[in-house]
C-alpha atoms as a PDB file:
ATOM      1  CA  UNK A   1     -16.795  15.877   8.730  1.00  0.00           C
ATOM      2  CA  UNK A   2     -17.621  11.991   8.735  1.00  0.00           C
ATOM      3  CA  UNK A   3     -17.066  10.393  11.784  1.00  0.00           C
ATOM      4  CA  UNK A   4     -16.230   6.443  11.632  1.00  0.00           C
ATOM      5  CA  UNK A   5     -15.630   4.222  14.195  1.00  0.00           C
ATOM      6  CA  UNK A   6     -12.987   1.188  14.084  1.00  0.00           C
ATOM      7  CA  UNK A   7     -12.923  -1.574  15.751  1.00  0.00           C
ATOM      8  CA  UNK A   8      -9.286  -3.682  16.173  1.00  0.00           C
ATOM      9  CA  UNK A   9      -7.858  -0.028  15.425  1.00  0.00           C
ATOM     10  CA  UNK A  10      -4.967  -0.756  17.436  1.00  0.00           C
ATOM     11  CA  UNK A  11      -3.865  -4.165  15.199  1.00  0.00           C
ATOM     12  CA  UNK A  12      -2.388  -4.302  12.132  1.00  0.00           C
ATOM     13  CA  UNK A  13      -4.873  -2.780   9.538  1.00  0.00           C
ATOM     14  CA  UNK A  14      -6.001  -0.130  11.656  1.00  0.00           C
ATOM     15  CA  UNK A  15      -2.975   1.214  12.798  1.00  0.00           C
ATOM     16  CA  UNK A  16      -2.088   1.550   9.263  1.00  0.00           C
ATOM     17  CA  UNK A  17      -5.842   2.333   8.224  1.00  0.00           C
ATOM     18  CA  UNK A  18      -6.180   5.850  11.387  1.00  0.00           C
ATOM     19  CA  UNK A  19      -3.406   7.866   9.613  1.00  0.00           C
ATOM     20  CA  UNK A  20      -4.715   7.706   6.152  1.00  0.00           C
ATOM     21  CA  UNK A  21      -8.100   8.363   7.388  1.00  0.00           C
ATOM     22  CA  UNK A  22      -7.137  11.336   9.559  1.00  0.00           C
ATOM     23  CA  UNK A  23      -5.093  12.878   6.606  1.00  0.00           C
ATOM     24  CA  UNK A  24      -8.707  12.659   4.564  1.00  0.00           C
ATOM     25  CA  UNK A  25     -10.321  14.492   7.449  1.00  0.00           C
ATOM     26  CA  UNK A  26     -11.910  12.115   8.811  1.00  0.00           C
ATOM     27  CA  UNK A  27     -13.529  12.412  12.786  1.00  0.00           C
ATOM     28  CA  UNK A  28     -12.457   8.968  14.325  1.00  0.00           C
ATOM     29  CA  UNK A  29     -13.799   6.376  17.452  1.00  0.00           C
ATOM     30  CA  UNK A  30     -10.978   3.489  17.587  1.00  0.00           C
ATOM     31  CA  UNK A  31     -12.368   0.676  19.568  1.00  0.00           C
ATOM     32  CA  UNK A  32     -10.093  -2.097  20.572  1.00  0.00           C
ATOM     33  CA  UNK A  33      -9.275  -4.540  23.996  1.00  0.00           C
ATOM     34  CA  UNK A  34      -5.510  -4.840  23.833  1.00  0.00           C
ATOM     35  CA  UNK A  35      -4.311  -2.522  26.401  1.00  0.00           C
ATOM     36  CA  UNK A  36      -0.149  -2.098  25.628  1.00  0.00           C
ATOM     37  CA  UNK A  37      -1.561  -1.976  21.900  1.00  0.00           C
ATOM     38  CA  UNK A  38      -4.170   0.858  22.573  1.00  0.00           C
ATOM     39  CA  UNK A  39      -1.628   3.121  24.580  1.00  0.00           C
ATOM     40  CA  UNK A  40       0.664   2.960  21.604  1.00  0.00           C
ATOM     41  CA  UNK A  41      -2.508   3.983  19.217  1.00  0.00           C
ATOM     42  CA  UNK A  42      -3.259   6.580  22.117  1.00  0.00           C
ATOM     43  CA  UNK A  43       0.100   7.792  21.887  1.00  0.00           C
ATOM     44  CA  UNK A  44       0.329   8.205  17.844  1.00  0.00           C
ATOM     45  CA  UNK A  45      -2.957   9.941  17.262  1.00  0.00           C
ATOM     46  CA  UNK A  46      -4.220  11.501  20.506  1.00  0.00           C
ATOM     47  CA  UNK A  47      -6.485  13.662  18.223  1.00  0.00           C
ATOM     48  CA  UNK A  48      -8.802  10.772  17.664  1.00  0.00           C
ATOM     49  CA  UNK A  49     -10.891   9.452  20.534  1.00  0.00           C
ATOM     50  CA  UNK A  50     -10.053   5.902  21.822  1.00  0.00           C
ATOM     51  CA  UNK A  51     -11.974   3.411  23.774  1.00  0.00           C
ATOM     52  CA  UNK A  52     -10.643   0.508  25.571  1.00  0.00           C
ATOM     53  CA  UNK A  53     -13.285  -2.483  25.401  1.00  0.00           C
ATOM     54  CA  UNK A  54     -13.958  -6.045  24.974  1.00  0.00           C
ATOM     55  CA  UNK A  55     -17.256  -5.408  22.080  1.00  0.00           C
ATOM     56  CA  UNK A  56     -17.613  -9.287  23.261  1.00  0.00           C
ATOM     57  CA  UNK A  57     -19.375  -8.251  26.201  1.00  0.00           C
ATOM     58  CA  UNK A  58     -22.684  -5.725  25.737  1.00  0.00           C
ATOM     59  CA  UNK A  59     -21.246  -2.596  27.256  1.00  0.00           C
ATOM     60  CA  UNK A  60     -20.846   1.008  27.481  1.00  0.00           C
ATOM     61  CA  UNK A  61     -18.887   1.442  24.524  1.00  0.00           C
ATOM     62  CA  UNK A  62     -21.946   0.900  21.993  1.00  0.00           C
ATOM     63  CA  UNK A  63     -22.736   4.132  23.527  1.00  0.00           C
ATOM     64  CA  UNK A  64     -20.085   5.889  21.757  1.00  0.00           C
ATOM     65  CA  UNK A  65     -21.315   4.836  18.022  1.00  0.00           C
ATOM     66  CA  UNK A  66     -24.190   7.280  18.628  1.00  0.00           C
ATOM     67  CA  UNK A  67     -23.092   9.891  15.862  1.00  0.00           C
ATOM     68  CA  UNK A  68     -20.998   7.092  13.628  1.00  0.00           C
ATOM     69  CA  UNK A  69     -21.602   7.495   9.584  1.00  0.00           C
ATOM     70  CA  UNK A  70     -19.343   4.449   8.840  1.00  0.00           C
ATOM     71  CA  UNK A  71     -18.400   1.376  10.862  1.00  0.00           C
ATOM     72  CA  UNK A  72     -15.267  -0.818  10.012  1.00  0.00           C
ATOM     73  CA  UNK A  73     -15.142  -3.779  11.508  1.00  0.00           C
ATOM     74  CA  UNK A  74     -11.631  -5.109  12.137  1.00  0.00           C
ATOM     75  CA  UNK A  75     -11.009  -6.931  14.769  1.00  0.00           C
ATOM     76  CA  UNK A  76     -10.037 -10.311  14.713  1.00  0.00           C
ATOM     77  CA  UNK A  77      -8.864 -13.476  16.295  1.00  0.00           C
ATOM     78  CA  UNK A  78      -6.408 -14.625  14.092  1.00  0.00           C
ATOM     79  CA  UNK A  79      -4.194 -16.619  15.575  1.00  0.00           C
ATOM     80  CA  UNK A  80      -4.000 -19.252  19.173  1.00  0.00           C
ATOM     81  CA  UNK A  81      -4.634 -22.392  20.976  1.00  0.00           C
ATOM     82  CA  UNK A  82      -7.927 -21.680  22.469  1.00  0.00           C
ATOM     83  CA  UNK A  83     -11.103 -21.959  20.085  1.00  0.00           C
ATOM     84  CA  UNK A  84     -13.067 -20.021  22.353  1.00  0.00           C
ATOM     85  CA  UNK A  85     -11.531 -17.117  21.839  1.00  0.00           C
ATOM     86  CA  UNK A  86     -11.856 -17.127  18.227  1.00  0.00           C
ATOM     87  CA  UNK A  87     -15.624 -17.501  18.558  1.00  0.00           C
ATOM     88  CA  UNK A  88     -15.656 -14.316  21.130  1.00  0.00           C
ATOM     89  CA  UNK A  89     -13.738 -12.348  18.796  1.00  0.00           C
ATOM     90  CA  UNK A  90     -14.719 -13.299  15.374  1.00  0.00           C
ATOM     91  CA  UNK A  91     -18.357 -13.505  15.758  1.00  0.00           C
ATOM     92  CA  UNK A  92     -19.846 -12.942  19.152  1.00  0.00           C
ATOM     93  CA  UNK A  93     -18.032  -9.186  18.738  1.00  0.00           C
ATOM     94  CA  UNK A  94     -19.815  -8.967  15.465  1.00  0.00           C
ATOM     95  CA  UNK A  95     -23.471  -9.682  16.718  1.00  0.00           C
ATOM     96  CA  UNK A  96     -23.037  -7.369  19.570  1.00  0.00           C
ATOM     97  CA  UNK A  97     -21.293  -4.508  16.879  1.00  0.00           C
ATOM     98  CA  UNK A  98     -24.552  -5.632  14.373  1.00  0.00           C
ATOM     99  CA  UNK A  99     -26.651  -4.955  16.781  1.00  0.00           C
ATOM    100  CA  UNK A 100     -25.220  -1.464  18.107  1.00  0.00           C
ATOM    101  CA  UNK A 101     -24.928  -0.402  14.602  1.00  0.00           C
ATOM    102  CA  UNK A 102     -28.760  -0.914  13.809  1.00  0.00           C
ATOM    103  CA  UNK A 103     -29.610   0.442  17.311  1.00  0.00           C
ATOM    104  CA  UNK A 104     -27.415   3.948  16.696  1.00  0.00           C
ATOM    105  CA  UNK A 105     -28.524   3.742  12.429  1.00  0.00           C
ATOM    106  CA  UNK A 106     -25.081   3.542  11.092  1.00  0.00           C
ATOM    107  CA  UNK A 107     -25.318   4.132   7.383  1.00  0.00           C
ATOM    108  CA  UNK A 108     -22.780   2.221   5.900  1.00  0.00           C
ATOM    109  CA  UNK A 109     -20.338  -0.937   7.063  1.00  0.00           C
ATOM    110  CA  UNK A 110     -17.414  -2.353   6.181  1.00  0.00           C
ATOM    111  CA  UNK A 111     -16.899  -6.268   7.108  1.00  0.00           C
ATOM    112  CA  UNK A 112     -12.979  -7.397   7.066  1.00  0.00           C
ATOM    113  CA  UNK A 113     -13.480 -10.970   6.382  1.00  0.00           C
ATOM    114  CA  UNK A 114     -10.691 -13.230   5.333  1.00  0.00           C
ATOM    115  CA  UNK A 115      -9.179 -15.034   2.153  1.00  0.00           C
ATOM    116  CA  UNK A 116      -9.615 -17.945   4.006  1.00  0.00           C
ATOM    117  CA  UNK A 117     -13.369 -18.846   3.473  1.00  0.00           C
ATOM    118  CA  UNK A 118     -12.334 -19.514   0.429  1.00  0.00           C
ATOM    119  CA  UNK A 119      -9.191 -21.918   1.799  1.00  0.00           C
ATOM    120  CA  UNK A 120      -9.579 -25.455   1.687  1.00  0.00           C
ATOM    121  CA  UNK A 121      -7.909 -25.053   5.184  1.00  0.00           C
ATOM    122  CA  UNK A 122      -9.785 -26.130   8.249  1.00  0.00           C
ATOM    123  CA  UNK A 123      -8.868 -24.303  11.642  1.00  0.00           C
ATOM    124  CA  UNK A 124     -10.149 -22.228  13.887  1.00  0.00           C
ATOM    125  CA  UNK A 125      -9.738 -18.952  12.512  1.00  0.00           C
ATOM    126  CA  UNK A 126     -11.397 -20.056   8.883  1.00  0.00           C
ATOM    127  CA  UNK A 127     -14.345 -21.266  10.853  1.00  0.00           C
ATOM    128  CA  UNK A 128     -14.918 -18.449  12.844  1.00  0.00           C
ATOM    129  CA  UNK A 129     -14.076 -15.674   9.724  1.00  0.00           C
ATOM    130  CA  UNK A 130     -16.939 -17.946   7.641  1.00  0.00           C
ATOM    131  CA  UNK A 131     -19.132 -17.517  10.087  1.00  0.00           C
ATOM    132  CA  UNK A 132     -18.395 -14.025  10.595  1.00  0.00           C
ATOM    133  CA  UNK A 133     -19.292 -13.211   6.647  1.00  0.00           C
ATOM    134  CA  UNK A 134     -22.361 -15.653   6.882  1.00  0.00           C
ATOM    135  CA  UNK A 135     -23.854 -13.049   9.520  1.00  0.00           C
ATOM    136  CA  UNK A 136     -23.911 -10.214   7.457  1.00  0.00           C
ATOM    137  CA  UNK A 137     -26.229 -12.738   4.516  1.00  0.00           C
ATOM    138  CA  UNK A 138     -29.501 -10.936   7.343  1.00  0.00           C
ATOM    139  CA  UNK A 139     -27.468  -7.273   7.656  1.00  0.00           C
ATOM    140  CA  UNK A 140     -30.136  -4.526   6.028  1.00  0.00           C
ATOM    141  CA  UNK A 141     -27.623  -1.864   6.354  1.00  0.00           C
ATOM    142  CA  UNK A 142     -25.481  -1.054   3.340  1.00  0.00           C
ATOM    143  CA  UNK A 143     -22.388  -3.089   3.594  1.00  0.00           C
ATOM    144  CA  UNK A 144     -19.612  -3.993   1.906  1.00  0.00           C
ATOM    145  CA  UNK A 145     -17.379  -7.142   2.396  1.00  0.00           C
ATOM    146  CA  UNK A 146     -13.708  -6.987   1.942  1.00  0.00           C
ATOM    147  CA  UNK A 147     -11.760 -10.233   1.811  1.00  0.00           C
ATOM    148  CA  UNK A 148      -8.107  -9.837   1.967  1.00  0.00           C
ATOM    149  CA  UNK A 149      -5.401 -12.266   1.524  1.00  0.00           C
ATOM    150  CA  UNK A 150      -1.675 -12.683   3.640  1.00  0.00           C
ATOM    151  CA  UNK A 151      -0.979  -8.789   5.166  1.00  0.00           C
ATOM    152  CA  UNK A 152       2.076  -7.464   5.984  1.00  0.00           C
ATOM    153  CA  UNK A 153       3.032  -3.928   6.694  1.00  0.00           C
ATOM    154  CA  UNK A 154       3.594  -1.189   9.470  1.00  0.00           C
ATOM    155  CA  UNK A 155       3.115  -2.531  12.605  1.00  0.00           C
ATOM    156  CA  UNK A 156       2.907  -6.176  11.640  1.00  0.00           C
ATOM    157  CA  UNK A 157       3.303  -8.073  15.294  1.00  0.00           C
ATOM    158  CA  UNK A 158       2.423 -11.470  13.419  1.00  0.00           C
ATOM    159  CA  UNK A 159       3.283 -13.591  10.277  1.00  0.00           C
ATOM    160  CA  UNK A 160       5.685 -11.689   8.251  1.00  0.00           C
ATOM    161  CA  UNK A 161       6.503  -8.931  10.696  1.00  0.00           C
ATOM    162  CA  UNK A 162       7.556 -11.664  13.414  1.00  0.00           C
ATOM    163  CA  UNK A 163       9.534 -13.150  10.978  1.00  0.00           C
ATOM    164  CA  UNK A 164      11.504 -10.725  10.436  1.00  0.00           C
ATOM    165  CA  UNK A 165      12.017  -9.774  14.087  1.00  0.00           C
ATOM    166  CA  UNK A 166      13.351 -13.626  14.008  1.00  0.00           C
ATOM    167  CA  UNK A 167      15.726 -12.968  11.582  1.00  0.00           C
ATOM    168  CA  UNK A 168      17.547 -10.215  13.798  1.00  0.00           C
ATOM    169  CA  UNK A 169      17.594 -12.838  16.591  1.00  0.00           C
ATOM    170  CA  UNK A 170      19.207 -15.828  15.301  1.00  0.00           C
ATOM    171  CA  UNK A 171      21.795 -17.394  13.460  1.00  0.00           C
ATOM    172  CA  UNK A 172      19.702 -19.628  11.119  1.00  0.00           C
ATOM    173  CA  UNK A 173      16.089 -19.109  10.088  1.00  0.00           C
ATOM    174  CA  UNK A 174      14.321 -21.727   9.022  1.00  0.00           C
ATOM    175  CA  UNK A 175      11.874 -22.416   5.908  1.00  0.00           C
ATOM    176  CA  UNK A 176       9.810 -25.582   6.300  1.00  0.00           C
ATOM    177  CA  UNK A 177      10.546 -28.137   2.961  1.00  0.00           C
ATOM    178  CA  UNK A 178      11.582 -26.539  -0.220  1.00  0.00           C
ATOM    179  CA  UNK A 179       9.407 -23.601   0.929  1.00  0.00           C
ATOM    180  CA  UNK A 180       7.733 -23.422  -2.589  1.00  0.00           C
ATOM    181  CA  UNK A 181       4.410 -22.364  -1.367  1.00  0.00           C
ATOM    182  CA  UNK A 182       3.283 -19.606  -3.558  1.00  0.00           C
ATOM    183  CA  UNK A 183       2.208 -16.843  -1.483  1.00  0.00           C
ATOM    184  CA  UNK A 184      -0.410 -13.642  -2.475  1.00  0.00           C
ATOM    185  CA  UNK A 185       0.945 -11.004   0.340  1.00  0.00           C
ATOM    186  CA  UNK A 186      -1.256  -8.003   0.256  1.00  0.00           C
ATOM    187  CA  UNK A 187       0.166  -4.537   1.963  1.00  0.00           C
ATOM    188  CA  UNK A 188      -1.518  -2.789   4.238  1.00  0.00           C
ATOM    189  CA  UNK A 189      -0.958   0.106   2.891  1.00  0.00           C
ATOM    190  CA  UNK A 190      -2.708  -0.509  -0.334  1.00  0.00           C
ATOM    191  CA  UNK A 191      -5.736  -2.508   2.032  1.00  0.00           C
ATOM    192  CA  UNK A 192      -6.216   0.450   3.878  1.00  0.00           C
ATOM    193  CA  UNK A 193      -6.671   3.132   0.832  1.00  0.00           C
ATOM    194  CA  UNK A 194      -9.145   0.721  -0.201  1.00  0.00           C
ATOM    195  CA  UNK A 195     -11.377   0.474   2.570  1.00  0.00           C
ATOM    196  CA  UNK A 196     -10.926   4.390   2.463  1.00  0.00           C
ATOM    197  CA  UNK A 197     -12.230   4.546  -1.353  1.00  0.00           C
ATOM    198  CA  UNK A 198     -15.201   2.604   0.133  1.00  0.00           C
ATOM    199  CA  UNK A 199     -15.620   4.758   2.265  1.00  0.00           C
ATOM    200  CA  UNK A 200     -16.121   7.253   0.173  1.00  0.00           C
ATOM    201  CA  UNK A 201     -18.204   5.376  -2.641  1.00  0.00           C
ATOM    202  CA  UNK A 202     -20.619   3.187  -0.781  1.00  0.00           C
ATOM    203  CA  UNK A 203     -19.444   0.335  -2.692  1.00  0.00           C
ATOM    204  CA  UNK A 204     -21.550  -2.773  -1.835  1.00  0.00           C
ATOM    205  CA  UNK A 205     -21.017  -6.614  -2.303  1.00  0.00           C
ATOM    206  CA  UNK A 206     -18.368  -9.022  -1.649  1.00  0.00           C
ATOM    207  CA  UNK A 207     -14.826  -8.236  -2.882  1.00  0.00           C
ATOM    208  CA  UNK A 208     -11.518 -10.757  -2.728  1.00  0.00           C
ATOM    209  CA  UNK A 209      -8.851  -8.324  -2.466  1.00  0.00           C
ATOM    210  CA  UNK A 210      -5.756 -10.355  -3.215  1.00  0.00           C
ATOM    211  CA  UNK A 211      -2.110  -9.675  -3.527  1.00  0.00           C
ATOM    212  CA  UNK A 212      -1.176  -9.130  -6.856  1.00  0.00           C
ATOM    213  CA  UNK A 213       2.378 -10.741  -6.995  1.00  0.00           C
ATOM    214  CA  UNK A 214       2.140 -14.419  -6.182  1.00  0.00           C
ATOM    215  CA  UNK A 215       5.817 -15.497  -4.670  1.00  0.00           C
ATOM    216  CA  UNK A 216       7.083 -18.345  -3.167  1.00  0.00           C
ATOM    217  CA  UNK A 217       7.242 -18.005   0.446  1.00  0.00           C
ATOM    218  CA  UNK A 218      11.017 -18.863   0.053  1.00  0.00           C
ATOM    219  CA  UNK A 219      11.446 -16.238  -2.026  1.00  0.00           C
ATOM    220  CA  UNK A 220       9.015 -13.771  -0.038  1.00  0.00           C
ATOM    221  CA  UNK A 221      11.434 -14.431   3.486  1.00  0.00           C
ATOM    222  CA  UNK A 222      14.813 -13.878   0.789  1.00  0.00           C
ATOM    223  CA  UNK A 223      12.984 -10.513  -0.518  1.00  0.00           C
ATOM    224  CA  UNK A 224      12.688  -9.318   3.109  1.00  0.00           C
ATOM    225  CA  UNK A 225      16.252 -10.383   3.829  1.00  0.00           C
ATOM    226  CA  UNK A 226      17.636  -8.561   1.052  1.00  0.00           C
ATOM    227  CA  UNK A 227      15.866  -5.404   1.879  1.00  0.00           C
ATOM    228  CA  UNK A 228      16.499  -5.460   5.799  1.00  0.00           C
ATOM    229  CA  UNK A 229      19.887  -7.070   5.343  1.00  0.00           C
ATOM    230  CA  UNK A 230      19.199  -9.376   8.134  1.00  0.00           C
ATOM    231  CA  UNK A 231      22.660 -11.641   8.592  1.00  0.00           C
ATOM    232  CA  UNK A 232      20.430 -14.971   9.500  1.00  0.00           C
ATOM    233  CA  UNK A 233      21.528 -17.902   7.160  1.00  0.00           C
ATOM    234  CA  UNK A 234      18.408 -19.475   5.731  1.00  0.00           C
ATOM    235  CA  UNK A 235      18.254 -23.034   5.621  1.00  0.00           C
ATOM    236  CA  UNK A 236      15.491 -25.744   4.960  1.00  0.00           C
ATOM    237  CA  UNK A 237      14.012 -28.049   7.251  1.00  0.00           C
ATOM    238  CA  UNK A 238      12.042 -30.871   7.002  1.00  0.00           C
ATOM    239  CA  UNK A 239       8.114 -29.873   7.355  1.00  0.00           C
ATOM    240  CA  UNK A 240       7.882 -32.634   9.823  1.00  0.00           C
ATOM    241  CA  UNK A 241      10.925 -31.418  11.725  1.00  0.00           C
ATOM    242  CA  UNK A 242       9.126 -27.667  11.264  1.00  0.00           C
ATOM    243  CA  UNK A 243       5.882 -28.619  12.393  1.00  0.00           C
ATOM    244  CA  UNK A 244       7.470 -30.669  15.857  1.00  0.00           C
ATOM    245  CA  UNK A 245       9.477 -27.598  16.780  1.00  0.00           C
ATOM    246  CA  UNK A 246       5.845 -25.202  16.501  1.00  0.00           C
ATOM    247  CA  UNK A 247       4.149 -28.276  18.683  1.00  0.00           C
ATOM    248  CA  UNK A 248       6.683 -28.151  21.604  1.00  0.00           C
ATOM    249  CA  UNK A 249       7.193 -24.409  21.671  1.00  0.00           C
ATOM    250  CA  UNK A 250       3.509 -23.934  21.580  1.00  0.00           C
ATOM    251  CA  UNK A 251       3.822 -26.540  24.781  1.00  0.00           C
ATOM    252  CA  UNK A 252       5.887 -23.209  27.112  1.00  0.00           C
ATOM    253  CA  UNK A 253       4.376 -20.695  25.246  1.00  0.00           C
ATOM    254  CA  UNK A 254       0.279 -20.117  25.215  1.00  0.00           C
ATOM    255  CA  UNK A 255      -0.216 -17.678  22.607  1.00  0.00           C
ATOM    256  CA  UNK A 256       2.599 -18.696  20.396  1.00  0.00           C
ATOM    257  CA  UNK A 257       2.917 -16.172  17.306  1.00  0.00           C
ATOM    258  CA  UNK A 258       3.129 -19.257  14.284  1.00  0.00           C
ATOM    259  CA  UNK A 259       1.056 -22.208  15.335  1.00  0.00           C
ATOM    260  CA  UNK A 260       0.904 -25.652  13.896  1.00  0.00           C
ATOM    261  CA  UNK A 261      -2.001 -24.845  12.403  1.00  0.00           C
ATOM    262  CA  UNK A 262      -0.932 -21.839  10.230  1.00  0.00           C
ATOM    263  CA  UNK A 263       1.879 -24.117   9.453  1.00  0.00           C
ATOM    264  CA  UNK A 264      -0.668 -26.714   8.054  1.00  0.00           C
ATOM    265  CA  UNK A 265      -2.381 -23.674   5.983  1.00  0.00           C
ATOM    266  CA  UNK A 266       0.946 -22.102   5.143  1.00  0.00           C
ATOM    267  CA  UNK A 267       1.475 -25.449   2.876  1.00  0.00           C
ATOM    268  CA  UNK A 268      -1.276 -25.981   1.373  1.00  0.00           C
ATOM    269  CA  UNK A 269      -0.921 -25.522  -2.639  1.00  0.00           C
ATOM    270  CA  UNK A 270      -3.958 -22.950  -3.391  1.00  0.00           C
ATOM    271  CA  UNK A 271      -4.126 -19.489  -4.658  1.00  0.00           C
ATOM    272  CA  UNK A 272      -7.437 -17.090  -4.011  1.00  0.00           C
ATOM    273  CA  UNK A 273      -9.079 -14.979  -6.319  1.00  0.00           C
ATOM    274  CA  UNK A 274      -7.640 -12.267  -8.152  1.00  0.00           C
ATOM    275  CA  UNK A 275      -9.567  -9.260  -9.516  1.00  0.00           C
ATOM    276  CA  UNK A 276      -9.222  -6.084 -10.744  1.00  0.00           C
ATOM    277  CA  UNK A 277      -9.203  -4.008  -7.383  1.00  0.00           C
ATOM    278  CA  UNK A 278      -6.953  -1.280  -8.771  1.00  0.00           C
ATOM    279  CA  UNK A 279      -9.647   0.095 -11.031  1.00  0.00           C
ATOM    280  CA  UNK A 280     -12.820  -1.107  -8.921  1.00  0.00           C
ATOM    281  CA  UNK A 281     -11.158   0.767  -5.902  1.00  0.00           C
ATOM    282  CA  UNK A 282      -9.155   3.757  -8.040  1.00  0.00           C
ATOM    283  CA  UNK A 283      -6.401   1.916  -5.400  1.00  0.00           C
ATOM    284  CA  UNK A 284      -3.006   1.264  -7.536  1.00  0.00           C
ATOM    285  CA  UNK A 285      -0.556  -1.678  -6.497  1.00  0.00           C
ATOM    286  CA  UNK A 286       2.377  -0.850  -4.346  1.00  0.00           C
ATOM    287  CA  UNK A 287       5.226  -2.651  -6.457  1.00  0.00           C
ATOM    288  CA  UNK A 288       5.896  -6.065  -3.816  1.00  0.00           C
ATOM    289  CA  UNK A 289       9.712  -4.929  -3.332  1.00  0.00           C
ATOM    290  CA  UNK A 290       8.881  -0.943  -2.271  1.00  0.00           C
ATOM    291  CA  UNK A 291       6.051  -2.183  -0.309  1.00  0.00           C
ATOM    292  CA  UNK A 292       8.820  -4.320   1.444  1.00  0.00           C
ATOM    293  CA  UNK A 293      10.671  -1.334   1.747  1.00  0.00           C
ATOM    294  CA  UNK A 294       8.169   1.264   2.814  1.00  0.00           C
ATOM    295  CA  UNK A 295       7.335  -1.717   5.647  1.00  0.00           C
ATOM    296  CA  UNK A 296      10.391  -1.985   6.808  1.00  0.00           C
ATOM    297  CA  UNK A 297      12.845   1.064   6.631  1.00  0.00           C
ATOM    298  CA  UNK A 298       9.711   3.580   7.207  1.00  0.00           C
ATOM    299  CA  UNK A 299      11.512   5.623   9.883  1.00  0.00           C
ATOM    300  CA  UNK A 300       8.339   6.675  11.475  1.00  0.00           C
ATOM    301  CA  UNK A 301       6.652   2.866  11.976  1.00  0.00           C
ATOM    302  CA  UNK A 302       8.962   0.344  11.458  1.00  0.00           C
ATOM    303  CA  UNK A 303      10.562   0.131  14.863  1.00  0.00           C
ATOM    304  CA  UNK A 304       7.353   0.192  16.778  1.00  0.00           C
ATOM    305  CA  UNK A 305       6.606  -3.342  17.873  1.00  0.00           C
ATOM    306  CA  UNK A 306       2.986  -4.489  18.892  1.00  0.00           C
ATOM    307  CA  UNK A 307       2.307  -6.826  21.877  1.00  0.00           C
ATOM    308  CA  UNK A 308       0.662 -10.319  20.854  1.00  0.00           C
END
């Protein structure tokens, strides 16, 4: 039995990445620093062994690799106010997991970088995820980098899971302009049976692993409507309008879930890479409206809200 250790298990991707790793009999060490977030892992799987730490700080916890076949490295600073915490997570967590990994010979890592090295966007979290990839150019160990584009899926607390938790809150939900930015939403459903095939395979290189369905991000936030029947009228905004409302909520609230900045990605006319991941992977696409569906109405997951 493999055993492989996770770090950010208790975010998005790896609480949707520990229960189809434990139904492939996998032996699991979930490593993340969110305490309401890790008690709710704890709760779901307390077959698997969890450890509360900040892998920012050298510590203890680089103990518990000792034994670790595969290392997936997950966590992430994705969204905020504060740049220093983005460097923390992003890339001083990474040299200190680097370093335990080499120290304990891991055999085998898997990087979750970020469609957005390849964004013309410049924030925090696209410098910090481009300097995250550009420490594994020195990394000896066989690794593979996975670069995935907008997630969504059980357990979403951010971006399109928030969103729809706003829909069940208000009267009116908002989409900034004509809302015709196309979109490539990945599920985390299909992400995480692909980090498991690499698991499995020792695939190496650099992989962009986007959504196969480009949609307009109006008609992404109708989709989810239609399938949650949420009763919140959507309207359009100005983006100016859009963008002043983020700036003063941001002002009472210091981890605000949609920033300015996102905002300022969210509209930026690109699309990322596409390639053929269901046959490099042996992964098939989850149609974009069942994926919806399975995120949403899952009776098991889709009530269970994560802290920010």
């Amino acid at each position: 039995m493999k055993r492989i250790a996770i770090t950010g298990a208790a975010g998005l991707v790896g609480q949707n990445l520990v229960p189809r790793l434990k139904a492939r009999g996998y032996s699991i060490v979930a490593f993340d620093k969110h305490p309401e977030n890790t008690q709710i892992l704890r709760e779901l799987h307390p077959d698997i062994e969890v450890v509360e730490a900040d892998l920012a700080r050298p510590g203890a916890w680089a103990d518990r690799l000792a034994g670790v076949d595969t290392l997936v490295i997950l966590q992430a600073q994705i969204g905020g106010l504060d740049e220093a915490e983005f460097v923390r997570n992003n890339v001083t967590a990474t040299e200190h997991l680097i370093a335990a990994a080499r120290s304990h010979a891991i055999g085998y890592v898997v990087q979750i970088s970020s469609s957005v090295v390849n964004s013309r966007a410049d924030d925090f979290y696209t410098r910090t995820k481009t300097a995250q990839e550009k420490l594994f150019a020195a990394v000896d160990i066989p690794h593979v980098v996975l670069r995935p584009t907008l997630m969504f899926g059980w357990f979403d607390r951010k971006h399109l899971g928030w969103l729809r938790r706003f829909m069940d809150r208000v009267p009116v939900f908002p989409i900034p302009g004509d809302g015709r930015f196309v979109r490539q939403p990945l599920y985390a459903g299909d992400f995480a049976a692909i980090i498991a095939s690499a698991i499995e395979t020792r695939i190496t290189g650099t992989y962009d692993i986007s959504g196969l369905t480009p949609i307009d991000y109006g008609d992404l936030i109708r989709l989810i409507k239609d399938v949650t029947k949420a009763r919140a009228r959507i309207v359009h905004i100005p983006y100016r309008l859009f963008w002043l409302l983020l700036w003063a909520y941001a002002k009472v609230n210091s981890n605000p879930p949609f920033t300015t900045r996102q905002l300022e990605a969210l509209v930026i006319p690109e699309t990322f890479p596409v390639i053929d991941w269901p046959g490099i992977f042996a992964v098939p696409e989850t149609p974009l409206r069942k994926a919806i569906e399975e995120t949403y109405l899952d009776e098991r997951y889709a009530e269970i809200t994560l802290s920010f």
